[in-house]
Protein backbone atom coordinates (compact mmCIF):
# COMPACT_ATOMS: atom_id res chain seq x y z
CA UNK A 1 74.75 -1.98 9.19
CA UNK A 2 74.30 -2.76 13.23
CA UNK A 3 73.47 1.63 13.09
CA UNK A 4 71.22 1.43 10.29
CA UNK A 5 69.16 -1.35 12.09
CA UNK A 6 69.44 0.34 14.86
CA UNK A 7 67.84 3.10 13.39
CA UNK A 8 65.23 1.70 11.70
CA UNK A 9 64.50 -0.69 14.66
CA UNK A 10 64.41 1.88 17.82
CA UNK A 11 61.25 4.38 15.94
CA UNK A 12 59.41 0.92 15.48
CA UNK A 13 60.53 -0.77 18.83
CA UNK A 14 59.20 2.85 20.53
CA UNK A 15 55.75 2.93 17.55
CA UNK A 16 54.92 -0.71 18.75
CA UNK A 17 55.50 0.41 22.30
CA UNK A 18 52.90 3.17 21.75
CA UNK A 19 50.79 0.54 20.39
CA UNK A 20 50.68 -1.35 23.11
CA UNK A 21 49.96 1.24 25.95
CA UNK A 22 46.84 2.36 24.02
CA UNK A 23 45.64 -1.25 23.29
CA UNK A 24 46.27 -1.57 27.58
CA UNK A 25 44.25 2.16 27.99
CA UNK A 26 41.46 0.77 25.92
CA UNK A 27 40.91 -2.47 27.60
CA UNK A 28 41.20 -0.44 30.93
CA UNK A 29 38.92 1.88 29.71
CA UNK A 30 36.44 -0.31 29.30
CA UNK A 31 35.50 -0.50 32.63
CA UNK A 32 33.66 1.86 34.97
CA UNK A 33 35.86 1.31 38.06
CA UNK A 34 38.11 4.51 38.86
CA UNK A 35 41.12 2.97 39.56
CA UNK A 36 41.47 1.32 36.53
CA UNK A 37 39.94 4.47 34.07
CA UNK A 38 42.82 6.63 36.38
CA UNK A 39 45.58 3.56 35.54
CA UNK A 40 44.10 4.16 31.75
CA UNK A 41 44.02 7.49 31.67
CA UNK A 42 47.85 7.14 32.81
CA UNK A 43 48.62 5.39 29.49
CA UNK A 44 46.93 7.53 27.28
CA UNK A 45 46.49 11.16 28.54
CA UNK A 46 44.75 12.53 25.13
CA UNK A 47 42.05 9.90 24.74
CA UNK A 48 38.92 12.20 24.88
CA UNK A 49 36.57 8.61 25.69
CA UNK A 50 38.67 7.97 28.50
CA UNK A 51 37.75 11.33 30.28
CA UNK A 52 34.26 10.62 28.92
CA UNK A 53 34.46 7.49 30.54
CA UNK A 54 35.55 8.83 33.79
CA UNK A 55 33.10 11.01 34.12
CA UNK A 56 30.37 8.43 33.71
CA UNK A 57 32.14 6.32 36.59
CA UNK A 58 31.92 9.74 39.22
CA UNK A 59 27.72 10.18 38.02
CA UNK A 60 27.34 6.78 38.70
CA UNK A 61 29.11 5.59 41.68
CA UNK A 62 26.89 5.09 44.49
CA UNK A 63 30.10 5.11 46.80
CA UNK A 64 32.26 8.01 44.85
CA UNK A 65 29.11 9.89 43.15
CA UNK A 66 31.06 13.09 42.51
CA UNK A 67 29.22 15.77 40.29
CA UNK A 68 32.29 18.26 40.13
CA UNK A 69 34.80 16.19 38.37
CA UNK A 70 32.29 14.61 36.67
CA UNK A 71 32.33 17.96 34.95
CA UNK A 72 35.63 18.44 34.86
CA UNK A 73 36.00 15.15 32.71
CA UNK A 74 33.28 15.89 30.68
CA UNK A 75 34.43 19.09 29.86
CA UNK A 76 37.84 17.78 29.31
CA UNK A 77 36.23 15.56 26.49
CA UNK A 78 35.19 18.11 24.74
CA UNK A 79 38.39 20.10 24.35
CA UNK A 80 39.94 16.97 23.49
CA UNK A 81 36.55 16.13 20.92
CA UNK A 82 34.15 19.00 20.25
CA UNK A 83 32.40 17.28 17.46
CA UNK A 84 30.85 13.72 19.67
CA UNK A 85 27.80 14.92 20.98
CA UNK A 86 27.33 12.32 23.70
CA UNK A 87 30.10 14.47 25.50
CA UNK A 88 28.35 17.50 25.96
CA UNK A 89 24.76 15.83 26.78
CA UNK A 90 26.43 14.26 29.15
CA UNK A 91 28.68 17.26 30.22
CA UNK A 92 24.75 19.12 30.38
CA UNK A 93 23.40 16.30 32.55
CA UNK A 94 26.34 16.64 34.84
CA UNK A 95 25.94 20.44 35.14
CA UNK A 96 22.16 19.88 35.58
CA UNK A 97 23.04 17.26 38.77
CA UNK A 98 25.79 20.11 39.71
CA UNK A 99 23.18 22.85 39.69
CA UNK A 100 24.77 24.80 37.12
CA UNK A 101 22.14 25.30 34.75
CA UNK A 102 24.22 27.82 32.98
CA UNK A 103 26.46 25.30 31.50
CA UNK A 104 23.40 22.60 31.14
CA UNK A 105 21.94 24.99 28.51
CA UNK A 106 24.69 25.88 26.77
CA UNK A 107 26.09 22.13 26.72
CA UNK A 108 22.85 20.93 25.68
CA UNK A 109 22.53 23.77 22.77
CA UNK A 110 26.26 21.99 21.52
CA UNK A 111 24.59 18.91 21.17
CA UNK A 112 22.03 20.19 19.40
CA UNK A 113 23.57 21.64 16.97
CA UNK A 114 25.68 18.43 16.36
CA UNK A 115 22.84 16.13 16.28
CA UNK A 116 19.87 18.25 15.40
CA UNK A 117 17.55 15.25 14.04
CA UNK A 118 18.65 12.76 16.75
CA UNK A 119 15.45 12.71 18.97
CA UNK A 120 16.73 11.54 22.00
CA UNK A 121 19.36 14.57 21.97
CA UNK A 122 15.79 16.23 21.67
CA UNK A 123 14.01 14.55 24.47
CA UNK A 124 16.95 14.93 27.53
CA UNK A 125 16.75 18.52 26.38
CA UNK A 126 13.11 18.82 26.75
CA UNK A 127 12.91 17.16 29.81
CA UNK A 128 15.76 19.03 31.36
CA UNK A 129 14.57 22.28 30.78
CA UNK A 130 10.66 20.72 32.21
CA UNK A 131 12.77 19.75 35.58
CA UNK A 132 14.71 23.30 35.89
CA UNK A 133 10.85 24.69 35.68
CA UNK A 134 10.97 26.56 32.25
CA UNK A 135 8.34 24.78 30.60
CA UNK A 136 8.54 27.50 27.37
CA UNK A 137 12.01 26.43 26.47
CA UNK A 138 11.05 22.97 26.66
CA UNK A 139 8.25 23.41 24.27
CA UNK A 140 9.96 23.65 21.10
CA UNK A 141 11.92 20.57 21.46
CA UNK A 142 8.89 18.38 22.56
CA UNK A 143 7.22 19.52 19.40
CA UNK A 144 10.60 19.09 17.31
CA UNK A 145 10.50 15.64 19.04
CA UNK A 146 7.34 14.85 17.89
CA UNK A 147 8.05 15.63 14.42
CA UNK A 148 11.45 13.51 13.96
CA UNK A 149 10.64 10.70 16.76
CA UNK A 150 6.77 10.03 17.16
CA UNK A 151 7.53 6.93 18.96
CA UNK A 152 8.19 9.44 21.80
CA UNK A 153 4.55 10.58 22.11
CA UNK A 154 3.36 8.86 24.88
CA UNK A 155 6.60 9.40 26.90
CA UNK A 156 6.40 13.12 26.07
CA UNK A 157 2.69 12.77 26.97
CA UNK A 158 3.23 11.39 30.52
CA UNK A 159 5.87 13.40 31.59
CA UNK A 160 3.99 17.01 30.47
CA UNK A 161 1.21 15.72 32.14
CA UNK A 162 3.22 14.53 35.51
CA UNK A 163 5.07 17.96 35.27
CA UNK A 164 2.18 20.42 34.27
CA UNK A 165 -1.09 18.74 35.33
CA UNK A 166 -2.96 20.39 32.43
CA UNK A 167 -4.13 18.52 29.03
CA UNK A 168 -5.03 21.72 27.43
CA UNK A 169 -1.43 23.51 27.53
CA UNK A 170 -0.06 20.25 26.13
CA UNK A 171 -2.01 20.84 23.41
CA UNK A 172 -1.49 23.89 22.44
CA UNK A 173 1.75 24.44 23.00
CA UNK A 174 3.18 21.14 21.58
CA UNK A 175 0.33 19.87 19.02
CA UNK A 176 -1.96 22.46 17.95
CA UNK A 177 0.58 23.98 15.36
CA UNK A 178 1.84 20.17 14.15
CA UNK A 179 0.92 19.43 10.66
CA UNK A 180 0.87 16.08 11.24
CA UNK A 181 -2.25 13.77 12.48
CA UNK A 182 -0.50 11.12 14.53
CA UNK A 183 0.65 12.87 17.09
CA UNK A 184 -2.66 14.46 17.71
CA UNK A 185 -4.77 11.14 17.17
CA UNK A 186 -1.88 9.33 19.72
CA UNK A 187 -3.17 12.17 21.84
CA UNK A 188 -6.73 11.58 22.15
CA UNK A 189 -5.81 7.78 22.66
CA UNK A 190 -3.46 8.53 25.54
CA UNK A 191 -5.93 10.90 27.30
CA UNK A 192 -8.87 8.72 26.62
CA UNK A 193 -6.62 6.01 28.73
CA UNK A 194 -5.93 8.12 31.34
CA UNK A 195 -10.27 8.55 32.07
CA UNK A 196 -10.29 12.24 30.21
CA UNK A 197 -12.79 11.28 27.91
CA UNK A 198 -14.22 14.87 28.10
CA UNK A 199 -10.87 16.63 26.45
CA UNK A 200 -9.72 13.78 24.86
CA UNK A 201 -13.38 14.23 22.78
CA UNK A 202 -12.91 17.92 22.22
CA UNK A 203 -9.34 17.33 20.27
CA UNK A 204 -11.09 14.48 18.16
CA UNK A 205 -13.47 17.05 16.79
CA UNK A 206 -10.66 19.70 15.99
CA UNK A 207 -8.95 16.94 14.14
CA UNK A 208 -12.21 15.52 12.66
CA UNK A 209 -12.85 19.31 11.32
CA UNK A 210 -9.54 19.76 10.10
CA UNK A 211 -8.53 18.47 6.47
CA UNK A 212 -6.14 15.73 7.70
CA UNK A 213 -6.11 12.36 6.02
CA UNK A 214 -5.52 9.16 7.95
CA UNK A 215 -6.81 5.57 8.83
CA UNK A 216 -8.79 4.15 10.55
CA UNK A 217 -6.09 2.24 12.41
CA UNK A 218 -5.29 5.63 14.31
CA UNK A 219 -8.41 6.10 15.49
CA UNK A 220 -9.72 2.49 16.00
CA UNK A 221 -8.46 2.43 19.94
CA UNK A 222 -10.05 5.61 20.97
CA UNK A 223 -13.45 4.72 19.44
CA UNK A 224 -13.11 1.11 20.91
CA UNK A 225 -12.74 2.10 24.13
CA UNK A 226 -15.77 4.71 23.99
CA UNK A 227 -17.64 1.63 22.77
CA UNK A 228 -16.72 -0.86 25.99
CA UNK A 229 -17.27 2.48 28.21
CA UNK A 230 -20.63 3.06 26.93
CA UNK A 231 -20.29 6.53 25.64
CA UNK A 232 -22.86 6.21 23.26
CA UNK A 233 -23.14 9.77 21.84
CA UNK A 234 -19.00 10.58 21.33
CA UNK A 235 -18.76 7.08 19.88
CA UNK A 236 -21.97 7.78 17.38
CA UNK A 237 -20.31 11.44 16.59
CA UNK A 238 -16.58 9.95 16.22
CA UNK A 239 -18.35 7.37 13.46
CA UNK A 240 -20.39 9.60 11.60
CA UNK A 241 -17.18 11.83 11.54
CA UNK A 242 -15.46 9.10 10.14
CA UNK A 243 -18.13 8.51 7.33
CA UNK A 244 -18.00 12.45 6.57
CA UNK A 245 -13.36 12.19 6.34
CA UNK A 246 -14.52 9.27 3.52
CA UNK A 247 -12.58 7.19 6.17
CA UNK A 248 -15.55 4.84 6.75
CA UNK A 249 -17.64 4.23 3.90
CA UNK A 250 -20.84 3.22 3.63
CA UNK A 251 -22.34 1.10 0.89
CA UNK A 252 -23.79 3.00 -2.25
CA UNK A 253 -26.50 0.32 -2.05
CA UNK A 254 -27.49 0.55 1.67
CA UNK A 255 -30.72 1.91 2.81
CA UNK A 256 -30.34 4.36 4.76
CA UNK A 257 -33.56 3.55 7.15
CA UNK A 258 -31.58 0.25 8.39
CA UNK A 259 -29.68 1.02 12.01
CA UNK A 260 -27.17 -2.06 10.63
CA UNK A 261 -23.77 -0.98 8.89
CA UNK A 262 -23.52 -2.75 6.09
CA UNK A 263 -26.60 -5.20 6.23
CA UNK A 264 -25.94 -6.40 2.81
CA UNK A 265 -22.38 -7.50 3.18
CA UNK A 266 -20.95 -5.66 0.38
CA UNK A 267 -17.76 -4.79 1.07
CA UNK A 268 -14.83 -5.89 3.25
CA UNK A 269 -16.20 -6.13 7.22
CA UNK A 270 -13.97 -3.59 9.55
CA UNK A 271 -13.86 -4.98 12.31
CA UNK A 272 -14.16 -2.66 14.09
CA UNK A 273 -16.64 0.57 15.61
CA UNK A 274 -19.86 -0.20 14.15
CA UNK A 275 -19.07 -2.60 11.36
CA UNK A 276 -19.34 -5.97 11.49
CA UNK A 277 -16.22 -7.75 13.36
CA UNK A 278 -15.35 -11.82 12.40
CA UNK A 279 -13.33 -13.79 13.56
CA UNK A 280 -11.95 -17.23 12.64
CA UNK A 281 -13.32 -20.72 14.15
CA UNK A 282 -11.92 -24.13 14.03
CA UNK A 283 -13.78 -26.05 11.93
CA UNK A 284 -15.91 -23.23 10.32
CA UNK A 285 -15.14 -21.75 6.87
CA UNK A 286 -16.63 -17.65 7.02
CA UNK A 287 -16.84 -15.83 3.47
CA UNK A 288 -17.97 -12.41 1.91
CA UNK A 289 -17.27 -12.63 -1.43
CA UNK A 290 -20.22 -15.16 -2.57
CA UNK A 291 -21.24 -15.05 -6.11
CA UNK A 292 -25.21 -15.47 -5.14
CA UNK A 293 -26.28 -13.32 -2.78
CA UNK A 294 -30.00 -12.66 -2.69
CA UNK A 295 -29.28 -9.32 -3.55
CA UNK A 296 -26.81 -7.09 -5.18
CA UNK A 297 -22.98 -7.91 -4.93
CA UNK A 298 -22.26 -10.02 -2.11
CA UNK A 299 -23.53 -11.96 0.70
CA UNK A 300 -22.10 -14.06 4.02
CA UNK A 301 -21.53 -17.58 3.95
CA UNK A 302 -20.62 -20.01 6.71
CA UNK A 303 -19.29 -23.83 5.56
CA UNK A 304 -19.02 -25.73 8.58
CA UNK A 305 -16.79 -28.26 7.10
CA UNK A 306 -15.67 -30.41 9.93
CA UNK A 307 -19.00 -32.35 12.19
CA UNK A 308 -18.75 -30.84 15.69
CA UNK A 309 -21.49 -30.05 18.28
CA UNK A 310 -19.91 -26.52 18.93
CA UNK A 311 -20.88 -22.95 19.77
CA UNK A 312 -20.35 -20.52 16.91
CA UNK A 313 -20.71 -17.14 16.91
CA UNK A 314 -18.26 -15.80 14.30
CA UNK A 315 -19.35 -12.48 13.34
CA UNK A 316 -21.18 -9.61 15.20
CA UNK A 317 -22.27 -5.48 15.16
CA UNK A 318 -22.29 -3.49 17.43
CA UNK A 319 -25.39 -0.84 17.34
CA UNK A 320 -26.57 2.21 19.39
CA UNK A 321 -30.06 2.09 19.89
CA UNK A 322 -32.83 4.04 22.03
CA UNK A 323 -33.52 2.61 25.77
CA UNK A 324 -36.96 1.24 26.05
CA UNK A 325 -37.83 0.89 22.02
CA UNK A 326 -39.44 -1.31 20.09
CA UNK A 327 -37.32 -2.86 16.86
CA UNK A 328 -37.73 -4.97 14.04
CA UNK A 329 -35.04 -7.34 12.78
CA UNK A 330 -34.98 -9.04 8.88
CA UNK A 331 -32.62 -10.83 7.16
CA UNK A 332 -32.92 -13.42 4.04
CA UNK A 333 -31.51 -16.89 4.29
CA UNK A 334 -30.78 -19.77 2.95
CA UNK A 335 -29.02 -23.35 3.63
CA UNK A 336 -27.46 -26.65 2.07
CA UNK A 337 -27.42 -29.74 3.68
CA UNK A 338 -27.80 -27.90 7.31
CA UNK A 339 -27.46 -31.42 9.71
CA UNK A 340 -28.43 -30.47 13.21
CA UNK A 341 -31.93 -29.37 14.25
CA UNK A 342 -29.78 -26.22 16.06
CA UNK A 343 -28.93 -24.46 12.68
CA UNK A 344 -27.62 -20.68 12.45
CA UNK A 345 -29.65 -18.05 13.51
CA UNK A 346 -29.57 -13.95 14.44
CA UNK A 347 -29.52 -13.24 17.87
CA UNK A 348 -29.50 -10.37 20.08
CA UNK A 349 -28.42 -9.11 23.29
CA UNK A 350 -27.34 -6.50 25.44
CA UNK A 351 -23.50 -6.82 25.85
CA UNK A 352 -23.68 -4.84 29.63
CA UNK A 353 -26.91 -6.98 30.49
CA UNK A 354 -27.35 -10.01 28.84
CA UNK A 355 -30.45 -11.21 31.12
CA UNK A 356 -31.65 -7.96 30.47
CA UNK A 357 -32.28 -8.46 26.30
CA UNK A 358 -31.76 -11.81 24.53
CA UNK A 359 -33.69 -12.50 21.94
CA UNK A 360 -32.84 -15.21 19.08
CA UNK A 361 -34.41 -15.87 15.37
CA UNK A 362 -35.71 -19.08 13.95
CA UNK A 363 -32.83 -21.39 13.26
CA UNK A 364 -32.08 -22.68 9.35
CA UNK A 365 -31.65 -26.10 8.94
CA UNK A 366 -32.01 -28.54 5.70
CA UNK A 367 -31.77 -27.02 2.60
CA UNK A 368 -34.03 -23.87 1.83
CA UNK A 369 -33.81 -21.34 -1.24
CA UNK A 370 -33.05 -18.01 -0.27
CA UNK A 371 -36.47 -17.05 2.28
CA UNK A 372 -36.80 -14.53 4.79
CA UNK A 373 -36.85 -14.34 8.59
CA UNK A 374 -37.53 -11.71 11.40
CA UNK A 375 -37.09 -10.67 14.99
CA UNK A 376 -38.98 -8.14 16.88
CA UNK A 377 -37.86 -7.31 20.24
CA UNK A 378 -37.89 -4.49 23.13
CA UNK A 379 -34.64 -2.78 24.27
CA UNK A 380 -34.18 -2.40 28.44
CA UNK A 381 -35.08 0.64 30.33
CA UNK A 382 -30.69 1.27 30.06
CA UNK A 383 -29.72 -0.40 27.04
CA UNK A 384 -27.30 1.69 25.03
CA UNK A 385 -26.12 -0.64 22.77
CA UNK A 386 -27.21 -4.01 21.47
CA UNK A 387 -25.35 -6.91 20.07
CA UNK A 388 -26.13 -8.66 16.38
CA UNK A 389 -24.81 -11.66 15.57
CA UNK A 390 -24.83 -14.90 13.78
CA UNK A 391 -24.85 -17.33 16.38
CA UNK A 392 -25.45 -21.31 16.44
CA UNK A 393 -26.04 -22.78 19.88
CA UNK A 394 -25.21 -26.67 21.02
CA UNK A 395 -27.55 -29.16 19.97
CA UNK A 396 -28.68 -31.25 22.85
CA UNK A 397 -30.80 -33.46 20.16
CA UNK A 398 -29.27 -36.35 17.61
CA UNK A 399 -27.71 -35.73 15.31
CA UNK A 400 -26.06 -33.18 17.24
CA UNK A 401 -23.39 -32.56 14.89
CA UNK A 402 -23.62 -29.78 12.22
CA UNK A 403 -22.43 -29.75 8.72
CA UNK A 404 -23.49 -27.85 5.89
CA UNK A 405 -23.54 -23.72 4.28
CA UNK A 406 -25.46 -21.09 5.45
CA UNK A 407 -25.61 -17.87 3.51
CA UNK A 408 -26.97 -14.33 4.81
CA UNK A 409 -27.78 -11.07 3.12
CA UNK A 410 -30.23 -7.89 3.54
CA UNK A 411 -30.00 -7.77 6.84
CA UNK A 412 -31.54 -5.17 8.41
CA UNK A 413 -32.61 -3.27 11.93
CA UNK A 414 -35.41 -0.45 12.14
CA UNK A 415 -37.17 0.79 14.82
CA UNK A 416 -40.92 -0.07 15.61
CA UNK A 417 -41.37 3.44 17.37
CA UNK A 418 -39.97 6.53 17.76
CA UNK A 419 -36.68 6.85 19.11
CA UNK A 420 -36.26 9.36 21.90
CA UNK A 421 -33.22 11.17 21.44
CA UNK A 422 -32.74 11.23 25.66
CA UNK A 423 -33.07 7.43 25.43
CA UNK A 424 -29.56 7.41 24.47
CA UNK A 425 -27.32 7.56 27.41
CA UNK A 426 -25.00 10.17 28.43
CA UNK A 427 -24.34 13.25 26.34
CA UNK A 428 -21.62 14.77 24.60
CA UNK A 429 -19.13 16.58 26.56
């Protein structure tokens, strides 16, 4: 009986022993201090994550940094592991810091092929074969990268660009041949940040001539920002390029003489590009979908529910216009129980020189049917673009406080005489 437990007892005493030393590896091998991954490694000689870890400790030990038997444990990982990729990326990245590029590749080509749609295996590889100077090889996976990770575009972006200093060969080696819009339109956005307005304009109009579909959301930052720069004609092309993709869509009632998108409110506002933009204000209530326009399907209306002596200006257009010419302004109005004597009203100014064009309608106050108002005014000798908007200024009068509605439709901008096509600013790259 005392043999049979004996032998029973001894396999599980050693088993439980076993147990133990592994448990004491692994908690050792949790940290990145040598003497205690050596103590570990001690314990359990065949644990492939231990070498793994050890070579982490010698790439990153200020003190001990120690490229060579970084390798060695790397490699030693492998034999131990083939199939965990993390070994041999970092087994490439220690050959890389060793100056063997020989084994980088071929390390790097293992990982690959065990994590093929893993981007970042994708991106070290790239960038590795971008710091040993063979920008070809790195090609394919920065376009591979593009395809399975397009949240690495503007890292991929920045470090071709820091590496190659040319815009052009990014493009066509990594995103001429991609079927896919985003990366391209993530493109012009990135080089339109960077100040290259001139390239970043001539890949908009290879993917504006292409058959791609997307929205308006992709392209939204690169025409903003050639609004706020002022560059009038790319930002005029990039929107009527728009309206030809179907992307922006104009009105089947609009008249096509007015220089206003959308004058009669009847769809959805934009906001955005040359639209009209909204946004909301305490104590004001903003609507498009009124049931009594003055005309066709739908109107604006403004409720200012709440008495305040406030400044409102809750919706706006931008428009490129002619320097030095001579507009006319219209609209059609009408009010409900307007309070103040400073009612709504159009007004319009040059966002980049205020002091240089302001001019403001008659206001609406009371209650008035549905009447119509105008606005004639001159642009500056530099104005590029002018800004339209519903605005209400402080009262400095009692009652001061307004209350009331205030609808708008028809409104609409022509100009007074002939636009000279040099009057707008700049011209397209």
């Amino acid at each position: 009986m005392i043999v049979f437990l004996m032998a029973v007892g001894l396999p599980a005493l050693m088993m439980a022993a076993a147990t133990i030393r592994i448990a004491l590896a692994a908690t050792l091998g949790e940290s990145l201090q040598l003497p205690e991954l050596h103590e570990a490694l001690a314990l359990d000689p065949s644990n492939p994550e231990l070498y793994h870890q050890l070579g982490l400790a010698y790439v990153s030990s200020v003190e001990k940094l120690n490229e060579t038997e970084a390798v060695r444990h790397f490699r030693k990982a492998t034999e131990l592991n083939p199939q965990v990729e993390v070994y041999w990326s970092d087994l490439a990245s220690a050959c890389e810091l060793a100056g063997d590029n020989v084994c980088a590749d071929q390390a790097f080509e293992r990982a690959l092929k065990l994590n093929p749609m893993t981007p970042d295996v994708h991106w070290i590889t790239a960038n590795h074969y971008l710091r040993t100077s063979r920008a070809n090889e790195a090609f394919p996976h920065f376009r591979r990268l593009l395809e399975i990770g397009p949240e690495y575009a503007v890292s991929t972006f920045q470090v071709c660009l820091r590496t190659l200093h040319d815009p052009e060969v990014i493009f066509q080696e990594v995103l001429a041949t991609c079927q896919d819009s985003k990366p391209k339109l993530a493109y012009i956005d990135f080089l339109s940040a960077q100040g290259d307005l001139e390239f970043a304009y001539k890949v908009w109009k290879q993917v504006a001539s292409s058959s791609y579909v997307f929205s308006l959301s992709l392209v939204k930052p690169y025409l903003e920002r050639l609004i706020d720069l002022g560059r009038t004609p790319e930002a005029v092309s990039v929107w009527q390029d728009l309206e030809h993709l179907g992307i922006v869509r104009m009105s089947t009632t609009e008249n096509h003489g007015n220089l206003l998108f959308d004058g009669g409110f009847e769809q959805p506002p934009l906001n955005a590009g040359f639209d009209w933009r909204y946004r909301a204000l305490p104590y004001l209530s903003l609507d498009f979908s009124n049931i009594l326009p003055y005309q066709n399907q739908g109107c604006l209306s403004l409720d200012f529910t709440v008495k305040q002596n406030d400044e409102y200006e809750p919706l706006y257009q931008i428009v490129p216009v002619g320097a030095s010419n001579h507009y006319l302004l219209t609209a059609y109005a009408r009010s409900e129980a307007i309070t103040s004597d400073s009612g709504p009203r159009l007004r319009v100014v040059d966002p980049a020189c205020p002091t240089c064009l302001d001019a403001r309608s008659e206001v609406t106050v009371g209650t008035t049917c549905w009447h119509p108002f105008s606005l004639e005014f001159m642009t500056g000798a530099k104005t590029q673009f002018i800004r339209v908007s519903v605005w209400r200024e402080r009262s400095r009068t009692f009652p001061s406080e307004i209350t009331g509605r205030f609808w708008l439709d028809e409104v609409s901008l022509t100009a007074l005489s002939p636009i000279d096509p040099k009057s707008l600013s700049g011209s397209i790259p």
